[in-house]
Protein backbone atom coordinates (compact mmCIF):
# COMPACT_ATOMS: atom_id res chain seq x y z
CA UNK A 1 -140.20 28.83 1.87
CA UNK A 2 -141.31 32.57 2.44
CA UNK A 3 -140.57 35.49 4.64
CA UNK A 4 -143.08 36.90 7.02
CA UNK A 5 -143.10 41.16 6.59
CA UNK A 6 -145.56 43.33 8.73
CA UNK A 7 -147.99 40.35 8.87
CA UNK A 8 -148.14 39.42 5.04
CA UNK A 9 -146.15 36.42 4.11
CA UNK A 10 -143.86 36.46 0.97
CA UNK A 11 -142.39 33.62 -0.85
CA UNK A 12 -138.91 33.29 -1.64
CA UNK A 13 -138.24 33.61 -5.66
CA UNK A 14 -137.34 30.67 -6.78
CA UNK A 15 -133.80 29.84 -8.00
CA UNK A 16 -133.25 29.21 -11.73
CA UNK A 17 -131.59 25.82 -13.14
CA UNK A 18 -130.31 25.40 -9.50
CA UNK A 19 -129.07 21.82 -9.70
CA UNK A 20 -127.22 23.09 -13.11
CA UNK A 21 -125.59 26.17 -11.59
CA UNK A 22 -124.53 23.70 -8.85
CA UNK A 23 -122.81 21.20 -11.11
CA UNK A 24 -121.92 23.23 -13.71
CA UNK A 25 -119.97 25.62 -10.86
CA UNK A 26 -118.73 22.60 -9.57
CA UNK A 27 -119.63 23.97 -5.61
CA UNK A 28 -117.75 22.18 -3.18
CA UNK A 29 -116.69 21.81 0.43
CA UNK A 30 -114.29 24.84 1.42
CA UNK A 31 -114.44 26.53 -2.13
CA UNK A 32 -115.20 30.47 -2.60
CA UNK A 33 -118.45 31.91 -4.13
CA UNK A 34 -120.01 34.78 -5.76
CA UNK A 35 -123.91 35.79 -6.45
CA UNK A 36 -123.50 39.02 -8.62
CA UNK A 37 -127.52 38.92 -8.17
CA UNK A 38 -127.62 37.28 -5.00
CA UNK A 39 -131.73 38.39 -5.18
CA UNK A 40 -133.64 36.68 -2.23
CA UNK A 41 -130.52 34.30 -2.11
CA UNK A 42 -131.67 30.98 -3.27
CA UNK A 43 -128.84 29.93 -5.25
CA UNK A 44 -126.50 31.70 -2.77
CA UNK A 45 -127.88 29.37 -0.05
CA UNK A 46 -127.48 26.16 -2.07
CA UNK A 47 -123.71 27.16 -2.82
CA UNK A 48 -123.73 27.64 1.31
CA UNK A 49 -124.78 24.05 1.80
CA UNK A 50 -122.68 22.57 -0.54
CA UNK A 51 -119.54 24.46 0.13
CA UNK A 52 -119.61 23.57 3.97
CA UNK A 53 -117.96 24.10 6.66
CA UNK A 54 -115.92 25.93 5.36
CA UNK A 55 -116.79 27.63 2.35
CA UNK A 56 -118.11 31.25 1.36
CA UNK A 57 -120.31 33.21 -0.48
CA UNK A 58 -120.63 36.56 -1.17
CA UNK A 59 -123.81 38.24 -2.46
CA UNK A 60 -124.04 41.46 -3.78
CA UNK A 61 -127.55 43.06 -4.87
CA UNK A 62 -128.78 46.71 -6.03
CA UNK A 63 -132.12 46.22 -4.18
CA UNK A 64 -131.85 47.22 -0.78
CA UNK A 65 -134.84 44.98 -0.16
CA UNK A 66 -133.60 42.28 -1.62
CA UNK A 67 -130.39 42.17 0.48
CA UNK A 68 -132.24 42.77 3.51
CA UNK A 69 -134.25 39.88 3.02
CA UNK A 70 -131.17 37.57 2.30
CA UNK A 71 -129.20 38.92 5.20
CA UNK A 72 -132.09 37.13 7.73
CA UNK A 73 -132.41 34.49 5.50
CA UNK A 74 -128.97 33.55 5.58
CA UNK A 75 -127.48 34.46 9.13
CA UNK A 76 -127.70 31.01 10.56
CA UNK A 77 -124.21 30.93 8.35
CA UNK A 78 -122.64 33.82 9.54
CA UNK A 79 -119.20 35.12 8.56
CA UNK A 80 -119.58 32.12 5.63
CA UNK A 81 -122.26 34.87 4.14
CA UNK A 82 -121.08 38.31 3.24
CA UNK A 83 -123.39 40.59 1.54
CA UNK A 84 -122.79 43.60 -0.64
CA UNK A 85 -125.17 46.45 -1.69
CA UNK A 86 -123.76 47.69 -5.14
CA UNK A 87 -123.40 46.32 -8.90
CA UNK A 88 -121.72 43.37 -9.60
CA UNK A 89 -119.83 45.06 -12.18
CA UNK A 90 -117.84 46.40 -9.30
CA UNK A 91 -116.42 42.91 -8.35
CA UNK A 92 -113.39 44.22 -9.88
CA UNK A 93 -111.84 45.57 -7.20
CA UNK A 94 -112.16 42.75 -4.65
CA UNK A 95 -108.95 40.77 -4.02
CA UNK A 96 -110.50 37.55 -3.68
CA UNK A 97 -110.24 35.04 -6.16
CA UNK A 98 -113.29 33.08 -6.79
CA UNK A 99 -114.00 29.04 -7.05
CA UNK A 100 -117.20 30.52 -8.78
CA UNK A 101 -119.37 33.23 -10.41
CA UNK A 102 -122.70 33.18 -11.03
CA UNK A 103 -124.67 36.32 -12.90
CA UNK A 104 -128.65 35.41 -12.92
CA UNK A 105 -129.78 38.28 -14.82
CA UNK A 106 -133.65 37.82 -14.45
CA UNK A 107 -136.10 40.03 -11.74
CA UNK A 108 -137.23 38.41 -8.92
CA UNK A 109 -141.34 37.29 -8.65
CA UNK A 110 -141.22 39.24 -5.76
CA UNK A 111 -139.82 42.31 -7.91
CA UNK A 112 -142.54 41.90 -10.83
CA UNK A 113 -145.85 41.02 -8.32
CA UNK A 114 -144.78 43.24 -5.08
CA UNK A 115 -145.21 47.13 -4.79
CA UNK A 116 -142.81 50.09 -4.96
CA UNK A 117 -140.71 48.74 -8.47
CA UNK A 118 -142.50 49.84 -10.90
CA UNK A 119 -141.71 47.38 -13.26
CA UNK A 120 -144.74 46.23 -14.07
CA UNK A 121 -147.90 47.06 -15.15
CA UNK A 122 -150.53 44.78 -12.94
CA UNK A 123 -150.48 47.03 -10.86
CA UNK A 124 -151.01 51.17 -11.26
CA UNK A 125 -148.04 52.50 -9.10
CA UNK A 126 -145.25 55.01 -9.99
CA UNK A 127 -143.57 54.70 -13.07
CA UNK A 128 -139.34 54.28 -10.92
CA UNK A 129 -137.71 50.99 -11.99
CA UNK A 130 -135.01 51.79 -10.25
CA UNK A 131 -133.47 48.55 -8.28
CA UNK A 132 -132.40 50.92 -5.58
CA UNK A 133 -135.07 53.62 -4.78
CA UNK A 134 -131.98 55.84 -3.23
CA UNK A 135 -130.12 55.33 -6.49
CA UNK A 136 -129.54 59.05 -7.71
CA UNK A 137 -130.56 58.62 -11.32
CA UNK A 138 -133.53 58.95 -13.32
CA UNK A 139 -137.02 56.90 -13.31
CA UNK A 140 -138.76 55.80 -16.28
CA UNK A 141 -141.07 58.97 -15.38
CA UNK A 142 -138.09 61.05 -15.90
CA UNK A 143 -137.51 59.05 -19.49
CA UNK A 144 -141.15 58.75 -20.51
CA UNK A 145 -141.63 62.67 -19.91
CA UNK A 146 -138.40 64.55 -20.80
CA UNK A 147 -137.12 62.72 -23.60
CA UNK A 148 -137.64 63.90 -27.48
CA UNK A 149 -139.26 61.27 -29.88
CA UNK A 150 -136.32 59.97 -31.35
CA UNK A 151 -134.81 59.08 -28.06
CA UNK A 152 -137.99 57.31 -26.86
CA UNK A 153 -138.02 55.69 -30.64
CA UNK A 154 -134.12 54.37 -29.95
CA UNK A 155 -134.36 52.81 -26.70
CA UNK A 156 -137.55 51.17 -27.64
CA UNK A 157 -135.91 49.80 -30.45
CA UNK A 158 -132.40 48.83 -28.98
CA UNK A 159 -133.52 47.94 -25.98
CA UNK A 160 -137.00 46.73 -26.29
CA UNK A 161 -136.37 45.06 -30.16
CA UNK A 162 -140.19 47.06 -30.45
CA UNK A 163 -141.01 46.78 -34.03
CA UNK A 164 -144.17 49.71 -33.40
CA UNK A 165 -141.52 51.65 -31.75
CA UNK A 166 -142.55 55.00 -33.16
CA UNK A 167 -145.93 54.58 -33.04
CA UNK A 168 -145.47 53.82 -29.53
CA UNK A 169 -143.24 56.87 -29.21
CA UNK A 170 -144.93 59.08 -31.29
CA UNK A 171 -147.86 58.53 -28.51
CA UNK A 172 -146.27 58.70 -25.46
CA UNK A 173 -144.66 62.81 -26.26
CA UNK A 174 -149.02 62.94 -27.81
CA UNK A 175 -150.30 61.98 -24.35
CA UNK A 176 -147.48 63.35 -21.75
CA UNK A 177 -147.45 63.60 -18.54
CA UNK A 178 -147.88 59.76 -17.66
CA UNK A 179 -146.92 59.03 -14.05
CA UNK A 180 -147.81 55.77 -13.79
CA UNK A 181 -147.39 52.05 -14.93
CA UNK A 182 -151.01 51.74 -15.91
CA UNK A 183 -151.37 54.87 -17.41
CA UNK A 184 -148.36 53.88 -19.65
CA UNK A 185 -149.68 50.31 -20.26
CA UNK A 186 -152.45 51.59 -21.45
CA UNK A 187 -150.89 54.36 -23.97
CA UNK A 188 -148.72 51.93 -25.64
CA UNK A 189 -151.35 49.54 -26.06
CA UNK A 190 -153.55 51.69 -28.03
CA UNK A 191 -150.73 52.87 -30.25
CA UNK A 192 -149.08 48.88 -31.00
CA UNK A 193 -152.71 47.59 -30.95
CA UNK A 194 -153.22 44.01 -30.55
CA UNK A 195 -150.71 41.32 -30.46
CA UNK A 196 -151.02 37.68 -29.93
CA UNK A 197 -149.55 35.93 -26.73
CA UNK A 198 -147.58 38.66 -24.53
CA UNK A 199 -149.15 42.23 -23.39
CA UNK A 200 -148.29 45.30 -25.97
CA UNK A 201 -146.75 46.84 -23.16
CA UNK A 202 -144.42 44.10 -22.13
CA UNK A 203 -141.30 45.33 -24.75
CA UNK A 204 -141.87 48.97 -23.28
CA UNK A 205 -141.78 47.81 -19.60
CA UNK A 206 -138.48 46.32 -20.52
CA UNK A 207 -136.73 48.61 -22.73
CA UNK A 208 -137.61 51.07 -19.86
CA UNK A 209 -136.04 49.11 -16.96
CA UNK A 210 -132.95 48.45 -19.04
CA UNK A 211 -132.50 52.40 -19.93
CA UNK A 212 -133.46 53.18 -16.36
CA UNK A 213 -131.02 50.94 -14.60
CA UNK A 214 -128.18 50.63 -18.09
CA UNK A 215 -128.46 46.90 -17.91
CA UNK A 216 -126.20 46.11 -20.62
CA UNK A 217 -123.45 48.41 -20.21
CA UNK A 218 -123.63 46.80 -16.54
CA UNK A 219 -123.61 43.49 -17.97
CA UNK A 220 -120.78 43.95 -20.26
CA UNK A 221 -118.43 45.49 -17.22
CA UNK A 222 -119.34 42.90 -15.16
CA UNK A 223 -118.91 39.79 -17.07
CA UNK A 224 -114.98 41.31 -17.39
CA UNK A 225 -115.25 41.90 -13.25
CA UNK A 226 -116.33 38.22 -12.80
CA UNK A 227 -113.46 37.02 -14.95
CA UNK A 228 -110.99 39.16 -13.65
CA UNK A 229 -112.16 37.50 -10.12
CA UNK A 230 -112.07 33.81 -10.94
CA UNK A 231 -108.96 31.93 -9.85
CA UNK A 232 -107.51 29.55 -12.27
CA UNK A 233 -109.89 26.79 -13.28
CA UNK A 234 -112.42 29.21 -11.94
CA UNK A 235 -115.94 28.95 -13.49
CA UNK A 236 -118.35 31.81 -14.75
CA UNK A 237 -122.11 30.94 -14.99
CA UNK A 238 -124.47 33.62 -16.95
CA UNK A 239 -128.46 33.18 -16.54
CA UNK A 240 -129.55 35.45 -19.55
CA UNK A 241 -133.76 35.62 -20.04
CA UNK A 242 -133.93 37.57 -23.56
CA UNK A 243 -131.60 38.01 -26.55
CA UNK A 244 -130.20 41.04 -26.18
CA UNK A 245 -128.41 39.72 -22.83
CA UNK A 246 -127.44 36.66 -24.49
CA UNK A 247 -125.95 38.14 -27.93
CA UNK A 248 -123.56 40.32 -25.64
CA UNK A 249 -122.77 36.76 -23.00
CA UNK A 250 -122.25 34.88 -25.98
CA UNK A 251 -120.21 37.31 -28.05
CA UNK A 252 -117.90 38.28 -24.82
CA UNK A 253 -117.47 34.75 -23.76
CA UNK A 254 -116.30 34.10 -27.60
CA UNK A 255 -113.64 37.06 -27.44
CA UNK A 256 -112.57 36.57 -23.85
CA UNK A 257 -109.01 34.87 -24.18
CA UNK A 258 -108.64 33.63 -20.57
CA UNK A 259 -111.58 31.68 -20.34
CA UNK A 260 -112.70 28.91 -22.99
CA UNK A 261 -116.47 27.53 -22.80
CA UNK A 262 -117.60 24.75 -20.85
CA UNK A 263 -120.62 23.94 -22.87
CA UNK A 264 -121.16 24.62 -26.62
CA UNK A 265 -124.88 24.68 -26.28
CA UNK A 266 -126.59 26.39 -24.28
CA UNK A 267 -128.58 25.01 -20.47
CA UNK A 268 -132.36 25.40 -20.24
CA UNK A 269 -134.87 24.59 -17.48
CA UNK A 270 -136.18 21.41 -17.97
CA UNK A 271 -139.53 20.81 -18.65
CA UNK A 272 -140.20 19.70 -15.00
CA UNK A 273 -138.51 22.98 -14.09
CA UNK A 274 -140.58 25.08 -15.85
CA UNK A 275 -143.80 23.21 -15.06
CA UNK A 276 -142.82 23.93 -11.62
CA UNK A 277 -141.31 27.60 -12.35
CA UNK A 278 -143.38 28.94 -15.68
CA UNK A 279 -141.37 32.65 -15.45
CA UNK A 280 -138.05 29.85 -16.16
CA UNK A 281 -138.74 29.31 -19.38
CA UNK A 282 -136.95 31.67 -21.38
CA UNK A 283 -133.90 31.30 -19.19
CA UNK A 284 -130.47 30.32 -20.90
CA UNK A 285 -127.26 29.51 -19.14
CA UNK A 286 -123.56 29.70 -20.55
CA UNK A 287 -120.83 28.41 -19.15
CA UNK A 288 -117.13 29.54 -19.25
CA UNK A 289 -114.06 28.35 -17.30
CA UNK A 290 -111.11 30.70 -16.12
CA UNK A 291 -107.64 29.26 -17.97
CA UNK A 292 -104.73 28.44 -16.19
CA UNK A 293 -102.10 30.82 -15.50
């Protein structure tokens, strides 16, 4: 499925351990939903199907695009579908309490491949990686050209786990301005030199997106909004991608005392699923259930 845009067609992102979410949420007729990262609204529109008539979803997005492209998607459902341009760390201060929660923490294909992100470097545009272009804070330009060394040096290492982090730091202040995602790609590659399997450049992108948009301080406020919204029996489902997102899921989920975990292990895509989906294969779910009362 794909939406048509000024004559080019663009295909829907496709929704991550969908049949898991689903049973693992427990979606059913007349129950009450919530897509902290409703995205291009693939798993909001399977909780849609399986919660009718009467059931409801809510998504709420940072992208702007995103949402806009989810609001046509989804208006044959009307009032069932609400959507909400913001965090979903500020589920907090909705009254509704929720059958179920889902947080899929990963970028859309759409977000990676398409224009005007930033996020990656296939393609030489403006270093932003901001999820909402009006969002008044600063662009990885802004961090890549005003910060000092050692600030470069400790988001690359918290946030990117970059083991050439100075080198790569030490080469970016060396080689300043750099405007754009190429330009960048191409400065940390000659300083980490070369690595088997991913790009040099792919722990930078990341660590820069997660700085630029504070991920994890997002992730930690939210994962205490999404429990603080689930009614009793209520279930929480986190889709994590890399370990520093699933260290914090796993160690709140531990220390949370009204909600005990649903599965000891961890869900992966199945091998069908990524065969199908190859960006699914680092994807982890965890699973947590609200406590009675």
């Amino acid at each position: 499925m794909a939406d048509q845009a000024e004559g080019v067609i663009v295909p829907f992102h496709l929704p991550v351990l969908l049949t898991e979410v689903l049973g693992q949420l427990g979606v059913r007729p007349g129950g009450v939903y919530v897509d902290g990262t409703v995205g291009d609204g693939g798993h909001a529109l399977a909780f849609l199907r399986a919660s009718a008539p009467l059931g409801s979803v809510c998504g709420i997005d940072l992208d702007p695009r995103s949402l806009v492209r989810t609001e046509q998607r989804l208006a044959p459902f009307g009032v069932q579908f609400t959507p909400i341009l913001g965090s979903y760390a500020e589920m907090l201060g909705s009254e509704a309490r929720a059958d179920g929660v889902l947080l899929d923490l990963g970028i859309s294909s759409r977000q990676v491949d398409g224009s005007g992100f930033g996020f990656s470097f296939q393609q030489d545009e403006p270093l932003d990686m901001r999820f909402n272009p009006e969002a008044d804070i600063p662009t990885a330009a802004d961090i890549v050209n005003t910060w000092s060394r050692e600030g470069l040096v400790a988001v690359l290492r918290e946030y990117g786990e970059e083991p050439r982090a100075g080198a790569i730091a030490s080469a970016i202040v060396r080689q300043r301005p750099i405007s754009s995602t190429v330009q960048l790609a191409s400065v940390v590659a000659g300083a980490a030199g070369r690595q088997s399997g991913t790009h040099p450049a792919t722990r930078t992108f990341q660590a820069l997106r997660i700085a630029v948009n504070d991920e994890l301080n997002t992730l930690t406020t939210g994962l205490q909004a999404a429990v603080d919204l689930l009614a009793p029996s209520g279930r929480l489902a986190v889709i994590s991608y890399h370990s520093l997102e699933d260290r914090r899921v796993k160690t709140f989920l531990a220390r949370e005392p009204r909600v005990s975990l649903v599965n000891r292990r961890i869900i992966r895509p199945s091998a069908g699923e990524i065969a199908e989906n190859p960006r699914s294969r680092s994807a982890r779910m965890r699973v947590a259930q609200r406590l009675a009362e």
